[in-house]
PDB file of N, CA and C in Angstrom:
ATOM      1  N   UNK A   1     190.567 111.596-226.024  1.00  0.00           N
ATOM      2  CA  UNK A   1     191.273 111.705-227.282  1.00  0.00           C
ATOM      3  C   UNK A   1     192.070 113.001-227.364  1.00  0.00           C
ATOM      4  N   UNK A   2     191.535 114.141-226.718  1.00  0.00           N
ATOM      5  CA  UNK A   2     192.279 115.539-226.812  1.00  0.00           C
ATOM      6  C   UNK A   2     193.441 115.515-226.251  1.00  0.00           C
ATOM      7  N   UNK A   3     193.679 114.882-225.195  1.00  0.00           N
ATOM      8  CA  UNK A   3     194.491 114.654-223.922  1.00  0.00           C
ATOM      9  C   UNK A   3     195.715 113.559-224.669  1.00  0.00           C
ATOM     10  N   UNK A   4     195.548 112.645-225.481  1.00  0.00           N
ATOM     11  CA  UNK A   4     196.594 111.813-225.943  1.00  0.00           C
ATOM     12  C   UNK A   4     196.641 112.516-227.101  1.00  0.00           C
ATOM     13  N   UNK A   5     196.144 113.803-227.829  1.00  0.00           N
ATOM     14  CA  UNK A   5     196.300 114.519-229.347  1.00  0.00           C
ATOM     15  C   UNK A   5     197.255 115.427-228.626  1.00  0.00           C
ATOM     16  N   UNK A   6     196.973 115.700-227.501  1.00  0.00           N
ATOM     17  CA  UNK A   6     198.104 116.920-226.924  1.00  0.00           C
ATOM     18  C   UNK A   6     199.288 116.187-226.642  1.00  0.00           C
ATOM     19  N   UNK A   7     199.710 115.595-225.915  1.00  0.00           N
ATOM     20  CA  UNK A   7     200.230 114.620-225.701  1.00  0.00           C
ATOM     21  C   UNK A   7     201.546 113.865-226.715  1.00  0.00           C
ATOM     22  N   UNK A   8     200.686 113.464-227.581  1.00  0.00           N
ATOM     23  CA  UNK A   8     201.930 113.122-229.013  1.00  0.00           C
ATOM     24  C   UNK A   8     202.152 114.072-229.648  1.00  0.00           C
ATOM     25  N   UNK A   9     201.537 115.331-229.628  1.00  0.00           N
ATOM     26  CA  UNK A   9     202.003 116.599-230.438  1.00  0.00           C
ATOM     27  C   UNK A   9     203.523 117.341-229.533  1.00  0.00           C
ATOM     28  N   UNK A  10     202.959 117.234-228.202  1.00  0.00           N
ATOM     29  CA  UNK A  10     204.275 117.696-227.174  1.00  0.00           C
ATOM     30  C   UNK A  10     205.458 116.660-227.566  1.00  0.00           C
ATOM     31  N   UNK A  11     205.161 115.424-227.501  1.00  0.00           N
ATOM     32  CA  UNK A  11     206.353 114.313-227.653  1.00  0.00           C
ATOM     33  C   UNK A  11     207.277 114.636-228.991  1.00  0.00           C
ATOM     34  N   UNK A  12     206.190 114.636-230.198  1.00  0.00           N
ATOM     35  CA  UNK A  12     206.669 115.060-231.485  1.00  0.00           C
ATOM     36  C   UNK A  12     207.706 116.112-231.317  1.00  0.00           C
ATOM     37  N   UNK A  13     207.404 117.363-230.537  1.00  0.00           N
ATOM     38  CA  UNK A  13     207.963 118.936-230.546  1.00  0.00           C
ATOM     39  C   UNK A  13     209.373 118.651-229.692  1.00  0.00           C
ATOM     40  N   UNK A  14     209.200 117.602-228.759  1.00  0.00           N
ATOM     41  CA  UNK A  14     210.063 117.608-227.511  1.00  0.00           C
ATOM     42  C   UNK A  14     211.529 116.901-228.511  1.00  0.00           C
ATOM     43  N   UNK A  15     211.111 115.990-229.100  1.00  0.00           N
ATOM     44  CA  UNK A  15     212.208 114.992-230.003  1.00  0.00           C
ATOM     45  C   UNK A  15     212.460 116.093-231.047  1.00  0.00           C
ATOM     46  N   UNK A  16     212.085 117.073-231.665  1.00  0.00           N
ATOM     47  CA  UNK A  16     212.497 117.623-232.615  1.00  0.00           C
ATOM     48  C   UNK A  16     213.457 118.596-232.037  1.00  0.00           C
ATOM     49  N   UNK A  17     212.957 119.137-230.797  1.00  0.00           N
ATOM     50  CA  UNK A  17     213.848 120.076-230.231  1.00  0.00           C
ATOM     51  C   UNK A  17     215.008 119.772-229.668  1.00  0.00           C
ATOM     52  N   UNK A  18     215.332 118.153-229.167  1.00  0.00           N
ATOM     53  CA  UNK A  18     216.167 117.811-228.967  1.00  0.00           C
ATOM     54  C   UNK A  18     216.967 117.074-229.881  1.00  0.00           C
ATOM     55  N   UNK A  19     216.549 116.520-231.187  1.00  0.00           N
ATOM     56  CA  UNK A  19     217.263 116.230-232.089  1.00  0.00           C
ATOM     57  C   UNK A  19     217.408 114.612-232.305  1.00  0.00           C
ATOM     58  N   UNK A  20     216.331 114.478-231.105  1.00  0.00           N
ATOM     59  CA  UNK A  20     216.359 112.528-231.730  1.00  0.00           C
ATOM     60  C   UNK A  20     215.297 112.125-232.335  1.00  0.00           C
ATOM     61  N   UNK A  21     215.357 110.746-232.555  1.00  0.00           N
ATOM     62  CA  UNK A  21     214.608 110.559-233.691  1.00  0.00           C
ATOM     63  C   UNK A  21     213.226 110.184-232.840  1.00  0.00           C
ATOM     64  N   UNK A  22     212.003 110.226-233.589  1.00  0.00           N
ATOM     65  CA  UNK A  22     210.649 110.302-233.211  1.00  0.00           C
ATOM     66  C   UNK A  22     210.128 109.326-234.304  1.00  0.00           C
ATOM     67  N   UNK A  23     209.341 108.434-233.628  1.00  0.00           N
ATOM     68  CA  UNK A  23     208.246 107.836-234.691  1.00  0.00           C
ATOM     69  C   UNK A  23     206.556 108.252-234.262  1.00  0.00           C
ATOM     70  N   UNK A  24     206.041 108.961-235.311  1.00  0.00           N
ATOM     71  CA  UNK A  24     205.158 109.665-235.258  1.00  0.00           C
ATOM     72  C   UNK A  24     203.948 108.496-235.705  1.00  0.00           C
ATOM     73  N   UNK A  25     202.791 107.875-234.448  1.00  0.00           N
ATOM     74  CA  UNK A  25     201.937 107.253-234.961  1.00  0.00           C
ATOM     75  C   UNK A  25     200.632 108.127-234.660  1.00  0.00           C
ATOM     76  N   UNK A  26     200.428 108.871-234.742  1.00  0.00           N
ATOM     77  CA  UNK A  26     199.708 109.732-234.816  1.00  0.00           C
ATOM     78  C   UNK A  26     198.431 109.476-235.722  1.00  0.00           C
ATOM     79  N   UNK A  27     198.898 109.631-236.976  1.00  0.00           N
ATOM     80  CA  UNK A  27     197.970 108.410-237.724  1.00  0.00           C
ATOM     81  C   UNK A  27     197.064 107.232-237.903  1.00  0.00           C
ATOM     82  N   UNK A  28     197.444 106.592-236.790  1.00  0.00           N
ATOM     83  CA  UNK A  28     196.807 105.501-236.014  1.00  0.00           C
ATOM     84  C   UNK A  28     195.317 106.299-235.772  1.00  0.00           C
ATOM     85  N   UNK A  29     195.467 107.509-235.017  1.00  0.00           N
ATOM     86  CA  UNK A  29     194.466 108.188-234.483  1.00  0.00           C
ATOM     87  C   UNK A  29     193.005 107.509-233.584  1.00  0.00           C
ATOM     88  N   UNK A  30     193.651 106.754-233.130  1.00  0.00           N
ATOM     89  CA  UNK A  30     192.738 106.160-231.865  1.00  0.00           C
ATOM     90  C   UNK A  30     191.812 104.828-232.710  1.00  0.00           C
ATOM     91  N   UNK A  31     191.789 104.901-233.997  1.00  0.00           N
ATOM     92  CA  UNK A  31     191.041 104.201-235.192  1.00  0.00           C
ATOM     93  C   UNK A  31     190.886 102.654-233.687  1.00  0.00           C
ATOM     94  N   UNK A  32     189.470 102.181-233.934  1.00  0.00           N
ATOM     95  CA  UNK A  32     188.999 101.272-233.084  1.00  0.00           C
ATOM     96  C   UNK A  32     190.030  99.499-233.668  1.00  0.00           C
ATOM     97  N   UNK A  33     190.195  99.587-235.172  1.00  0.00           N
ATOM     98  CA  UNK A  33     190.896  98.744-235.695  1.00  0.00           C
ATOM     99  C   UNK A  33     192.303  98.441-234.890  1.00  0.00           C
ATOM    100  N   UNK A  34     192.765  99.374-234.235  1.00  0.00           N
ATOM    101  CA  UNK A  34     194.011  99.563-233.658  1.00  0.00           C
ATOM    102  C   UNK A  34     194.378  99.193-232.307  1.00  0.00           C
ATOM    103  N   UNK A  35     193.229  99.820-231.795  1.00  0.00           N
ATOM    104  CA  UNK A  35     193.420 100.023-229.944  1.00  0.00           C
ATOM    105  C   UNK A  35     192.025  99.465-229.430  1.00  0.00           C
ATOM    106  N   UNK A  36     192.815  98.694-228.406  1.00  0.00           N
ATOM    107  CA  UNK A  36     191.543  98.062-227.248  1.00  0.00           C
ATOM    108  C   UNK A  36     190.719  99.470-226.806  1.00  0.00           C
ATOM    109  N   UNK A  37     191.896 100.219-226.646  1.00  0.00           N
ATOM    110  CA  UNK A  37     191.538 101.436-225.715  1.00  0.00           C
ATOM    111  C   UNK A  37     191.833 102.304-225.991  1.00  0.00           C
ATOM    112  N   UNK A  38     192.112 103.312-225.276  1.00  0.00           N
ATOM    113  CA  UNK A  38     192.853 104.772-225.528  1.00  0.00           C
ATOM    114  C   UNK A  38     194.624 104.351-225.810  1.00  0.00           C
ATOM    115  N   UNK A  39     195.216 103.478-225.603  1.00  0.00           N
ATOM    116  CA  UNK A  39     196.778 103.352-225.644  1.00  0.00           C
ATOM    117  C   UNK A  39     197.584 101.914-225.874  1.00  0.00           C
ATOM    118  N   UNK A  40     196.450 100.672-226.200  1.00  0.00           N
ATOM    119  CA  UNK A  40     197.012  99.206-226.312  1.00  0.00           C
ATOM    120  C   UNK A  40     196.616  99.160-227.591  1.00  0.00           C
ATOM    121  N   UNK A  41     197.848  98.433-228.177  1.00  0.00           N
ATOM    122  CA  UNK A  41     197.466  97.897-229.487  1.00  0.00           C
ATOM    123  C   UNK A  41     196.804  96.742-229.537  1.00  0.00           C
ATOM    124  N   UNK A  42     195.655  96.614-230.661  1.00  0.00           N
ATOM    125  CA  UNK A  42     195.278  95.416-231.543  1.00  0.00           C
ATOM    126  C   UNK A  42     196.308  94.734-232.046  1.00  0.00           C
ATOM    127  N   UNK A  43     195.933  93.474-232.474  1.00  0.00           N
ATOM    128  CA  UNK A  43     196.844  92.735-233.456  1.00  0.00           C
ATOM    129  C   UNK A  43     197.044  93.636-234.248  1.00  0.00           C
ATOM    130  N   UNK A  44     196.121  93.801-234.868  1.00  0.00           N
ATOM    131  CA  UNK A  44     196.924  95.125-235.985  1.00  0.00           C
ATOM    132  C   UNK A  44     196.853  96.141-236.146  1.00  0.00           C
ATOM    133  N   UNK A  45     196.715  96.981-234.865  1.00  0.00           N
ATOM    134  CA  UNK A  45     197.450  97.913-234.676  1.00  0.00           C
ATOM    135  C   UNK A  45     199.094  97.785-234.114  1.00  0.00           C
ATOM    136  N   UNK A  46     199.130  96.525-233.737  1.00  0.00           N
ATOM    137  CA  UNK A  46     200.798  95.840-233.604  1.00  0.00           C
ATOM    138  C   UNK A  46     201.319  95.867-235.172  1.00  0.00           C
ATOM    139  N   UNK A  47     200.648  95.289-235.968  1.00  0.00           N
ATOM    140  CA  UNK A  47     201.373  94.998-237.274  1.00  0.00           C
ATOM    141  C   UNK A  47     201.561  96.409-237.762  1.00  0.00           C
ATOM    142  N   UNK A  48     200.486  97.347-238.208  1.00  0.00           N
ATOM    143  CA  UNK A  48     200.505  98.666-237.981  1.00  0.00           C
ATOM    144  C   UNK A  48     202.074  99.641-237.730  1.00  0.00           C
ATOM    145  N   UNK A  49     202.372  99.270-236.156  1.00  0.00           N
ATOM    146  CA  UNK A  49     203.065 100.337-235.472  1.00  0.00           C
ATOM    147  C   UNK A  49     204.115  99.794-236.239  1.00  0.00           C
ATOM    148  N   UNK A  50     204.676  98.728-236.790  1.00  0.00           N
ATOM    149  CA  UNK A  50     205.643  97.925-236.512  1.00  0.00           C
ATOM    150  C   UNK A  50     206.081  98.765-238.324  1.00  0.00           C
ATOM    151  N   UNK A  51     204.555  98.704-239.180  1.00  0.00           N
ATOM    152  CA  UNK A  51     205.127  99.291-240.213  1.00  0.00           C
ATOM    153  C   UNK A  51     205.836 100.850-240.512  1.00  0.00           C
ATOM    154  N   UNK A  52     205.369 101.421-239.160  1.00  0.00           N
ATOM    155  CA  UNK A  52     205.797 102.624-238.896  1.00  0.00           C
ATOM    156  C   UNK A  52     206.838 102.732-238.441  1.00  0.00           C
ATOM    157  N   UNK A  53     207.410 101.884-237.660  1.00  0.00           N
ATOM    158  CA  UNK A  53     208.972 102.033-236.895  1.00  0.00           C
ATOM    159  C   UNK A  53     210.046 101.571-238.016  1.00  0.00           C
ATOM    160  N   UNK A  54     209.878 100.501-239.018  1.00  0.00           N
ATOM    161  CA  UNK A  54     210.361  99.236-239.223  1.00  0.00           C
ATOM    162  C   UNK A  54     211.691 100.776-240.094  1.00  0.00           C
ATOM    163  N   UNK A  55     210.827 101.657-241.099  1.00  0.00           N
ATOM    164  CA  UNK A  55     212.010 102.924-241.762  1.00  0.00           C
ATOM    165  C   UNK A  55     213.111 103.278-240.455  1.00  0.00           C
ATOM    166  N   UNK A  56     212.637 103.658-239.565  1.00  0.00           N
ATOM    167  CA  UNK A  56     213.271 104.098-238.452  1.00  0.00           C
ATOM    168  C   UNK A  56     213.953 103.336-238.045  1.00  0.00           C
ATOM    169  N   UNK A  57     214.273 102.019-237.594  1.00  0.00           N
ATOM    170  CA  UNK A  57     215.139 101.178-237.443  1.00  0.00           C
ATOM    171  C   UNK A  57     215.620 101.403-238.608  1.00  0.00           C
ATOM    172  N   UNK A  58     215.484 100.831-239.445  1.00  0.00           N
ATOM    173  CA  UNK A  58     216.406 100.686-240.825  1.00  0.00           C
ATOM    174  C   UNK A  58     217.339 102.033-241.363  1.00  0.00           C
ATOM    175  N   UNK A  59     216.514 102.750-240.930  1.00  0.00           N
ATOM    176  CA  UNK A  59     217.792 104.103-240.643  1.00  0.00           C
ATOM    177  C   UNK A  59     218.856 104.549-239.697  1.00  0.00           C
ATOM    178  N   UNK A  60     218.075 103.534-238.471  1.00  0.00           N
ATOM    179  CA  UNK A  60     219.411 104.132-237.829  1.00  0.00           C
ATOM    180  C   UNK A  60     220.010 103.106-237.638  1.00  0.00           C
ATOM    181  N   UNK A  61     220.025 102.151-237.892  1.00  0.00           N
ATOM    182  CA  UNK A  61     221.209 100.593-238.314  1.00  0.00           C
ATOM    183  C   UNK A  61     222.050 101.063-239.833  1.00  0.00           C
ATOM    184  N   UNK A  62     221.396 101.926-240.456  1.00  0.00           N
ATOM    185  CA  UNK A  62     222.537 102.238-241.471  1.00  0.00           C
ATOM    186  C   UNK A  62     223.407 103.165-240.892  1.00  0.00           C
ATOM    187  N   UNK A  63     222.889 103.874-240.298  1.00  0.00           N
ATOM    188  CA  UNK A  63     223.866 104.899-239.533  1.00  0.00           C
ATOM    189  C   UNK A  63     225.104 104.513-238.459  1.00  0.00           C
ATOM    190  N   UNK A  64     224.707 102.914-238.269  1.00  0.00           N
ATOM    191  CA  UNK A  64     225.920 102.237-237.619  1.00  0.00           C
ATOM    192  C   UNK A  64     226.853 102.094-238.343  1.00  0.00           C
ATOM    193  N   UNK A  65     226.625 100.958-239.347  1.00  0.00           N
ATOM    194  CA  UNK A  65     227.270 100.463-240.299  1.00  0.00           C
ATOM    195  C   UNK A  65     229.049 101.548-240.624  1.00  0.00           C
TER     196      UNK A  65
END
């Protein structure tokens, strides 16, 4: 768990420093509801991620427009 907490904290820092966009599931936090394992989603941890990205798409499809 320390090793994937380090891990998405570097990813988080790496996208901020470069200026693209990041979806932070962090939150998820390994919760057994979520993940088979250390890194596959559950069914709903699929439905889950999906509620986490879904702003992020929708922001940057307005940004096409």
């Amino acid at each position: 768990r320390e090793a994937i907490d380090q891990y998405n904290a570097t990813l988080v820092a790496t996208c901020a420093d470069l200026g693209v966009p990041c979806v932070d599931l962090s939150p998820l936090h390994g919760s057994e509801a979520y993940f088979y394992d250390d890194c596959h989603f559950t069914e709903a941890g699929a439905r889950a991620v999906a509620e986490f990205v879904r702003p992020a798409v929708e922001q940057a499809l307005g940004e096409i427009k």
